[in-house]
C-alpha atoms as a PDB file:
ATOM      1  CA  UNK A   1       0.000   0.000   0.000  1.00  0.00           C
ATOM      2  CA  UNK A   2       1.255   3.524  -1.086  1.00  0.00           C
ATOM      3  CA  UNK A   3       1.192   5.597   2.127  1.00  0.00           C
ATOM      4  CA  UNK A   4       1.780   9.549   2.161  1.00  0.00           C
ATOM      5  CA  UNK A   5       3.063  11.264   5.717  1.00  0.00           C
ATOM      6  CA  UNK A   6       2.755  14.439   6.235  1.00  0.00           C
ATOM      7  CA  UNK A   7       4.547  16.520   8.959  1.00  0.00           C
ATOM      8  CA  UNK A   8       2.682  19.888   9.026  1.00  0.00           C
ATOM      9  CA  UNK A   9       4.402  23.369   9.825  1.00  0.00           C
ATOM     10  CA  UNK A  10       3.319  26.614   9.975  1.00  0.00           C
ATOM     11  CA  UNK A  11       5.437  27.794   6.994  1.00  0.00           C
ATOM     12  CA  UNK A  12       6.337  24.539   5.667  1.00  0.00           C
ATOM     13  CA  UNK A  13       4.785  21.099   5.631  1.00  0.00           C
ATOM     14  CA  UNK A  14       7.020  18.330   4.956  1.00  0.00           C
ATOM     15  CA  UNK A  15       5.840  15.632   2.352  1.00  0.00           C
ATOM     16  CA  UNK A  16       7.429  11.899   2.265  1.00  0.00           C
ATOM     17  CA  UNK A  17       5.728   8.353   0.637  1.00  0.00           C
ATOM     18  CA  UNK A  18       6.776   4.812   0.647  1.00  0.00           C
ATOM     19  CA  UNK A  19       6.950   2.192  -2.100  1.00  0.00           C
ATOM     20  CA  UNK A  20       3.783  -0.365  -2.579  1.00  0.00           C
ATOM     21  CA  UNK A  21       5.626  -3.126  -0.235  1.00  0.00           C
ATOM     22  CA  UNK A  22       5.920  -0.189   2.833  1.00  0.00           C
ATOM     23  CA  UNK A  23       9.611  -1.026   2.986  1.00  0.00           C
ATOM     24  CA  UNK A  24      11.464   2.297   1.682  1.00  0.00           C
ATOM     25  CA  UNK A  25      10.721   5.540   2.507  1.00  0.00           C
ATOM     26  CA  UNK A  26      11.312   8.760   0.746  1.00  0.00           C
ATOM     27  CA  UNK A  27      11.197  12.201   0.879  1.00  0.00           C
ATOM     28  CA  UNK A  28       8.642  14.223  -1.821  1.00  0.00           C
ATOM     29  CA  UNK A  29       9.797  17.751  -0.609  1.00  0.00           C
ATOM     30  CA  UNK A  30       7.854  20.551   1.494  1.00  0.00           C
ATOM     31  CA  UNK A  31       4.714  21.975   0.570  1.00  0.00           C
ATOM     32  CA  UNK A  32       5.404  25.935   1.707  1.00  0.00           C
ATOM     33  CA  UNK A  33       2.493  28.156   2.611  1.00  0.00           C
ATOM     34  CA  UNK A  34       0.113  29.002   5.666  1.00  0.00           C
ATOM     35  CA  UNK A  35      -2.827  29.077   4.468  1.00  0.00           C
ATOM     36  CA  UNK A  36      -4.464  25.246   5.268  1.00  0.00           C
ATOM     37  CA  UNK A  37      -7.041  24.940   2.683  1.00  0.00           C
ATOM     38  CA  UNK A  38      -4.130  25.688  -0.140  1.00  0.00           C
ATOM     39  CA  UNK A  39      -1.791  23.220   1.254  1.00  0.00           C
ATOM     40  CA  UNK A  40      -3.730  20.951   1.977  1.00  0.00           C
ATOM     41  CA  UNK A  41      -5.089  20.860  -1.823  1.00  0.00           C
ATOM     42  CA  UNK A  42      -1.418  20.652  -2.749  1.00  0.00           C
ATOM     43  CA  UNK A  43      -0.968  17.687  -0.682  1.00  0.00           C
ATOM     44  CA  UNK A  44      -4.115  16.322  -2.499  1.00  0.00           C
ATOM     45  CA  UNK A  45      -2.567  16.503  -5.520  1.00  0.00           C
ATOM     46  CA  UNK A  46       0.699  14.585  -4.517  1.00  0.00           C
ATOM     47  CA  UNK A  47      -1.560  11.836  -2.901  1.00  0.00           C
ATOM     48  CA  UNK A  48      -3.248  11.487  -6.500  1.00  0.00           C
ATOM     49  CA  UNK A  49       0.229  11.460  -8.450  1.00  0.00           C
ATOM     50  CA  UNK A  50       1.831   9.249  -6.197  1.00  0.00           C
ATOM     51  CA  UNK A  51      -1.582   6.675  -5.815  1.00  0.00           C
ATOM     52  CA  UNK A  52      -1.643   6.892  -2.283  1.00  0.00           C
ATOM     53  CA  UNK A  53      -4.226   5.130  -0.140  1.00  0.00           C
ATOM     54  CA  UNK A  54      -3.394   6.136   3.152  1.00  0.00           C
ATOM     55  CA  UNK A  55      -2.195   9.536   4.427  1.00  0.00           C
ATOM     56  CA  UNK A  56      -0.073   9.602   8.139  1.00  0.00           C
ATOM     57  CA  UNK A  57       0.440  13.359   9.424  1.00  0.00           C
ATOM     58  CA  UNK A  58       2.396  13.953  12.517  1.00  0.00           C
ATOM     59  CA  UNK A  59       0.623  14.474  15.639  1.00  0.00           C
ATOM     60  CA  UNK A  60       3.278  16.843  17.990  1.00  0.00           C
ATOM     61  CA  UNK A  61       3.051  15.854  21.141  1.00  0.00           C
ATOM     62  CA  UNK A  62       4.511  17.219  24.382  1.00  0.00           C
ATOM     63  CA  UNK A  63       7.188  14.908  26.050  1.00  0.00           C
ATOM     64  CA  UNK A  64       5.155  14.001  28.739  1.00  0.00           C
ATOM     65  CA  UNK A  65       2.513  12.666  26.123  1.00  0.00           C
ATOM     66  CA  UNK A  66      -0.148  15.062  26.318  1.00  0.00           C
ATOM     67  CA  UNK A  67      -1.486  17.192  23.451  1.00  0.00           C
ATOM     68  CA  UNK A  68      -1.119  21.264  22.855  1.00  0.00           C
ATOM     69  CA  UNK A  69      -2.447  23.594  20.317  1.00  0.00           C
ATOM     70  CA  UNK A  70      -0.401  22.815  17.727  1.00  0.00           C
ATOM     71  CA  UNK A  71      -1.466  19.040  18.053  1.00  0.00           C
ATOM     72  CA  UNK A  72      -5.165  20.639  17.498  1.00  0.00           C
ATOM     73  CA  UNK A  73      -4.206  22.230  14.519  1.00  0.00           C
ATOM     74  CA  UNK A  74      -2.728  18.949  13.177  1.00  0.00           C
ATOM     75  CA  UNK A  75      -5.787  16.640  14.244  1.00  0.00           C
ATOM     76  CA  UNK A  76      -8.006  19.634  11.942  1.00  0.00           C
ATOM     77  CA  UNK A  77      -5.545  19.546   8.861  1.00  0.00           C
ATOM     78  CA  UNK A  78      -5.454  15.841   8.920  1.00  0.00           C
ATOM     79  CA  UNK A  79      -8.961  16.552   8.821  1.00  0.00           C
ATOM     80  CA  UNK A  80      -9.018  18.826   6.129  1.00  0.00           C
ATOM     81  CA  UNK A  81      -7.028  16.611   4.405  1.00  0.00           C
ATOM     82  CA  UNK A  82      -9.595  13.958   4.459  1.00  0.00           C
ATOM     83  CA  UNK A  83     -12.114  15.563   3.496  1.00  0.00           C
ATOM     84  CA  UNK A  84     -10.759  17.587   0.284  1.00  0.00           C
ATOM     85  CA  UNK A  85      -8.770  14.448  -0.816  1.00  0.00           C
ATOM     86  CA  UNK A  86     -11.181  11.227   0.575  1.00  0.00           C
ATOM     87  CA  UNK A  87      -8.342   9.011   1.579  1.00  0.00           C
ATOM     88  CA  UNK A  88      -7.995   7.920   5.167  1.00  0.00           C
ATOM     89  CA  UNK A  89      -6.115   9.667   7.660  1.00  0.00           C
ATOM     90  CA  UNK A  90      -4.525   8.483  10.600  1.00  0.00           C
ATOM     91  CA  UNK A  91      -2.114  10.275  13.483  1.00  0.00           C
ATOM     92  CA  UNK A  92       1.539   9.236  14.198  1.00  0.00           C
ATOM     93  CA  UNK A  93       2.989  10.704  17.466  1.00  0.00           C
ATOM     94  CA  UNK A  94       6.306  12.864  15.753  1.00  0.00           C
ATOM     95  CA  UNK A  95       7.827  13.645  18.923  1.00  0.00           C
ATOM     96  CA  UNK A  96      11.607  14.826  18.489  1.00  0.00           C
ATOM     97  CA  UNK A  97      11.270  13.666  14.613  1.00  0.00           C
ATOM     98  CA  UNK A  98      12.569  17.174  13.932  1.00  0.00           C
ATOM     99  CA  UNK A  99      15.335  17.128  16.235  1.00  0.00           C
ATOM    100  CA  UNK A 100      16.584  13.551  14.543  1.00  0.00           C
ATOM    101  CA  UNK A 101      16.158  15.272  10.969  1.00  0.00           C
ATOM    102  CA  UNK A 102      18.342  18.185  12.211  1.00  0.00           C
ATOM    103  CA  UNK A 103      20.649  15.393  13.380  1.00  0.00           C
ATOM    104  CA  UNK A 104      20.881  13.577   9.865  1.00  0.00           C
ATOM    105  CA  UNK A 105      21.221  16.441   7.929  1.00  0.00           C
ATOM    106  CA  UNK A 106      24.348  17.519  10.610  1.00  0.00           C
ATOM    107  CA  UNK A 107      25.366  13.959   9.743  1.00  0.00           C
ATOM    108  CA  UNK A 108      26.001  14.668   6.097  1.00  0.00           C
ATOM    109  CA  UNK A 109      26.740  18.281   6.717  1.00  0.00           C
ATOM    110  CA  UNK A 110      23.676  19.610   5.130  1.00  0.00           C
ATOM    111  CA  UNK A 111      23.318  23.431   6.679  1.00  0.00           C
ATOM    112  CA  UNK A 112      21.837  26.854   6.185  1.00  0.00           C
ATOM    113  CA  UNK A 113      19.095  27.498   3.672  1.00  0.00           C
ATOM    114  CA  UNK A 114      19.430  23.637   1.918  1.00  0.00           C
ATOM    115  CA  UNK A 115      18.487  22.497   5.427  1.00  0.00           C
ATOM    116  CA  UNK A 116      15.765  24.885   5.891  1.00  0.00           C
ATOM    117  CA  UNK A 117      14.396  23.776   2.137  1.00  0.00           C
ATOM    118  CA  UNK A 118      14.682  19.732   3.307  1.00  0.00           C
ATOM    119  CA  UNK A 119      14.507  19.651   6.834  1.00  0.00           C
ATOM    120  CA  UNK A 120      10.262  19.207   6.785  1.00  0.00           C
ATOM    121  CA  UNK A 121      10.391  16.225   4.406  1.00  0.00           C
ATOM    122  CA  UNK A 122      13.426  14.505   6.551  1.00  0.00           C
ATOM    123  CA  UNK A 123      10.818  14.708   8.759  1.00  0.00           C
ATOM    124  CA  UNK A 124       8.244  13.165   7.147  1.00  0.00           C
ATOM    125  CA  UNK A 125      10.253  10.390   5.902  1.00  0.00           C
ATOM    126  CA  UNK A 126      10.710   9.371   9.909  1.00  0.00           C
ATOM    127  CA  UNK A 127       7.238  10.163  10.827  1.00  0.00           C
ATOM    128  CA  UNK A 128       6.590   7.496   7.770  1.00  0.00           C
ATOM    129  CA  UNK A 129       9.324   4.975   8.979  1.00  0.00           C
ATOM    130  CA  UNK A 130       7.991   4.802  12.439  1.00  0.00           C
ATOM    131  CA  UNK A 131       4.484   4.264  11.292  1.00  0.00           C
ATOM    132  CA  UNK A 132       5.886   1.814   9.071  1.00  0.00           C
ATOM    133  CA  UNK A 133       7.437  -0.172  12.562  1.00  0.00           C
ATOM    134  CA  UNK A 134       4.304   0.047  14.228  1.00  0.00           C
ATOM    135  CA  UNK A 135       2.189  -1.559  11.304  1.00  0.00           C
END
């Protein structure tokens, strides 16, 4: 099964799929804009061009487990999401999945504006590979 993961930013939302057999994950790049309704069309689109049948966006949650605002805001986009594109959504906790895409990118010395431009779909692609574990 194609799956799409999203990992949803204010500025940016990062945009990664996997291959039919859910072994490989890659990055699609970063959707850029605040405005919901628009991104989330673009991520539509992707979903349709890549065949996708399942879409995972990143649920931020605190360290202790619970949920803030900005989890709201990604339960309602995944939402949106949904609804505009009519493929399933589900929630996959991305706590520190940032933080480990900052690391990688260190890894292979990836800094400054090129990081900015690939840091969101880094993300994605481990938001996807931990859904991926849990299935």
């Amino acid at each position: 099964m194609v799956i799409l993961s999203v990992d949803y930013g204010d500025m940016r939302t990062g945009v990664a799929v996997c291959d039919k057999m859910g072994i490989l994950a890659s990055p699609v790049g970063v959707v850029k804009g605040d405005y919901a309704p628009k991104v989330a069309k673009e991520i539509n689109q992707i979903a349709i061009d890549k065949k996708a049948e399942l879409i995972v966006v990143g649920l931020p949650k605190n360290m202790d487990g619970s949920e803030g605002d900005r989890a709201e805001k990604c339960r309602e986009f995944a939402k949106l999401i949904e609804e505009i594109s009519g493929i399933k959504t589900v929630m996959c906790d991305e706590r520190l999945t940032t933080v480990a895409a900052h690391r990688a990118l260190s890894a292979v010395d990836v800094r400054g504006q090129k990081r900015k431009d690939v840091v969101d779909a880094v993300s994605a692609v481990m938001i996807l590979e931990d859904y991926l574990r849990k299935m």
